[in-house]
C-alpha atoms as a PDB file:
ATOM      1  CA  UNK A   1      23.331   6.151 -22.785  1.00  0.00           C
ATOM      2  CA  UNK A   2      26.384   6.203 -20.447  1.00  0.00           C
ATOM      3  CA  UNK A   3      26.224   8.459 -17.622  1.00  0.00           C
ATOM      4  CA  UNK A   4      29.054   9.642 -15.462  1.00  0.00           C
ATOM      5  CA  UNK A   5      29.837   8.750 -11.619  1.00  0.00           C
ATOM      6  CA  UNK A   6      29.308  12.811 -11.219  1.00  0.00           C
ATOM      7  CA  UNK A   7      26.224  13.876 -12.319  1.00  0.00           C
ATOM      8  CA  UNK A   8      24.229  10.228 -11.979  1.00  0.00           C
ATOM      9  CA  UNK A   9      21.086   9.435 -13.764  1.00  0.00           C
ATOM     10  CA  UNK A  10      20.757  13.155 -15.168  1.00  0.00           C
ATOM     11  CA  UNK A  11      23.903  12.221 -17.192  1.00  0.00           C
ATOM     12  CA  UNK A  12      21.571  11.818 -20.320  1.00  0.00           C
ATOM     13  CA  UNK A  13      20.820  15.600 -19.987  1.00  0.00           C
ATOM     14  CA  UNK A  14      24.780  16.320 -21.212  1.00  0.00           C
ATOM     15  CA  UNK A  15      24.954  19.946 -20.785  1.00  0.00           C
ATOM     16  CA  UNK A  16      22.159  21.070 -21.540  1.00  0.00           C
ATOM     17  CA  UNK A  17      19.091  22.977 -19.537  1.00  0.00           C
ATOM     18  CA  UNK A  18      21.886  23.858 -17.144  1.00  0.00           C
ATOM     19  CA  UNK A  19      23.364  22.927 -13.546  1.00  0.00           C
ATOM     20  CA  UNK A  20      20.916  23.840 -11.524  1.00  0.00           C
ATOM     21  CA  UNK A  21      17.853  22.721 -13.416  1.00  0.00           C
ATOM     22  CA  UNK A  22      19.865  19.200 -13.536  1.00  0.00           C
ATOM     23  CA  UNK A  23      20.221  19.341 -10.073  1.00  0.00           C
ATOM     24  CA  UNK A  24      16.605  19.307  -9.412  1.00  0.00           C
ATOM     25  CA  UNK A  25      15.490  16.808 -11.942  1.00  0.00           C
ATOM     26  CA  UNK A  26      18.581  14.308 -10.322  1.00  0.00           C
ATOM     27  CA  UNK A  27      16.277  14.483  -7.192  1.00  0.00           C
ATOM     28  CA  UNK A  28      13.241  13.870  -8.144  1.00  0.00           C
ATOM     29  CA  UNK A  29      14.288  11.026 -10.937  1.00  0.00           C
ATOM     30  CA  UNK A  30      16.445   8.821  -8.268  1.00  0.00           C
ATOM     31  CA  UNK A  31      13.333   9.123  -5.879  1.00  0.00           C
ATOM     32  CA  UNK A  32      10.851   7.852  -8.293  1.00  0.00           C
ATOM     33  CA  UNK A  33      13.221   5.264  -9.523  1.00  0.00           C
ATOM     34  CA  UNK A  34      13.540   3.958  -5.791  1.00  0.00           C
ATOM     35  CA  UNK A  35      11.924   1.337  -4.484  1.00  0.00           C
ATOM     36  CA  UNK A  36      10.153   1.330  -1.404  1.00  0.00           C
ATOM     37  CA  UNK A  37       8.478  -0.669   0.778  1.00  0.00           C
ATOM     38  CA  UNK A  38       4.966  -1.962   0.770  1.00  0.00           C
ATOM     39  CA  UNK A  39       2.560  -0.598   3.089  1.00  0.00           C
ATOM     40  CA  UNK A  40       0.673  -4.348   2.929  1.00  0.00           C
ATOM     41  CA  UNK A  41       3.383  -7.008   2.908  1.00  0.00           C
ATOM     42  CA  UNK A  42       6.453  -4.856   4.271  1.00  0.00           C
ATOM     43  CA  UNK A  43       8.560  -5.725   1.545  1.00  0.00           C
ATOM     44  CA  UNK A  44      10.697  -3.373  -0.533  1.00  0.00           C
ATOM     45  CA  UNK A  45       9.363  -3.882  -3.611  1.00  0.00           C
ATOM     46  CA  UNK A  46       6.961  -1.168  -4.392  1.00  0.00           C
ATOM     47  CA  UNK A  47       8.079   0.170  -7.975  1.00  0.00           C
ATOM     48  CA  UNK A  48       6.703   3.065 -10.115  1.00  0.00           C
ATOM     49  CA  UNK A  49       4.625   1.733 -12.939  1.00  0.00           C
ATOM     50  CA  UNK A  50       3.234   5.427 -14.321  1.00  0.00           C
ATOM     51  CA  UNK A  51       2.343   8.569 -12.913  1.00  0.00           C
ATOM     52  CA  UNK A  52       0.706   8.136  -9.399  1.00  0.00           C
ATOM     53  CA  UNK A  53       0.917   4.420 -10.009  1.00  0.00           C
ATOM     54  CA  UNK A  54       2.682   1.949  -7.833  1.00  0.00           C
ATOM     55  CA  UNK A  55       3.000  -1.834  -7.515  1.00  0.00           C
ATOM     56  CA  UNK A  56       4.555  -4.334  -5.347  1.00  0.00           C
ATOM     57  CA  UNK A  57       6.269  -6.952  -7.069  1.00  0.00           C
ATOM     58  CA  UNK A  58       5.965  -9.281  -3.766  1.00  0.00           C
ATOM     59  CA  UNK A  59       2.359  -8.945  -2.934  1.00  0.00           C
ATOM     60  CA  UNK A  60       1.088  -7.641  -6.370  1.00  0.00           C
ATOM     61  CA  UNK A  61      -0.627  -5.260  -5.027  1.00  0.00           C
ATOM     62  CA  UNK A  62      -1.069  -1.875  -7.058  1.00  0.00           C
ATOM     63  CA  UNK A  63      -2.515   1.442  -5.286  1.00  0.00           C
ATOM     64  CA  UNK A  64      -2.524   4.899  -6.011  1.00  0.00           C
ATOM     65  CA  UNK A  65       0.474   7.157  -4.456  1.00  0.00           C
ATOM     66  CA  UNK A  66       2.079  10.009  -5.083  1.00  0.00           C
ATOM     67  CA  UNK A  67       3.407  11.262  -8.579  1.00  0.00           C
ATOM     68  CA  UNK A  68       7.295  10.671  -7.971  1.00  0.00           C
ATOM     69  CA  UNK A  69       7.101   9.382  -4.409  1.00  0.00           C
ATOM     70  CA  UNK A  70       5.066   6.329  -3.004  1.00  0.00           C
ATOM     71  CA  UNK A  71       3.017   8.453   0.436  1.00  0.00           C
ATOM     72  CA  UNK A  72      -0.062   7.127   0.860  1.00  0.00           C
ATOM     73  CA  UNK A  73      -2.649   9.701   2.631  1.00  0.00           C
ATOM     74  CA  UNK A  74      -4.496   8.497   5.775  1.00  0.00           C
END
């Protein structure tokens, strides 16, 4: 699906569910797309895989984070 230089990865949306709703969602989706680096090897390479999943491409490490985010409590 194409998505404008506007309104980014929420683009799919179109118009509906409105603005402010699409602002929100635009947020959280470009954090949990990011990647972000590895709390073993120090690489940036930790990627979602599902919910609360995350794995390093570099290391192969996997280890549960957070839902959207990669924190690790500790």
């Amino acid at each position: 699906m194409a998505r404008t230089k506007k309104v980014g990865i929420v683009g799919k949306y179109g118009t509906r569910y409105g603005a402010s709703l699409r602002k929100m969602v635009k947020k959280i989706e470009i954090s949990q797309h990011a990647k972000y680096t590895c709390s073993f090897c120090g690489k940036t390479k930790m990627k979602r895989k599902a919910v609360g999943i995350w794995h390093c491409g570099s290391c192969m490490k996997t280890v549960a984070g957070g839902a959207w985010t990669y924190k690790l409590h500790g």
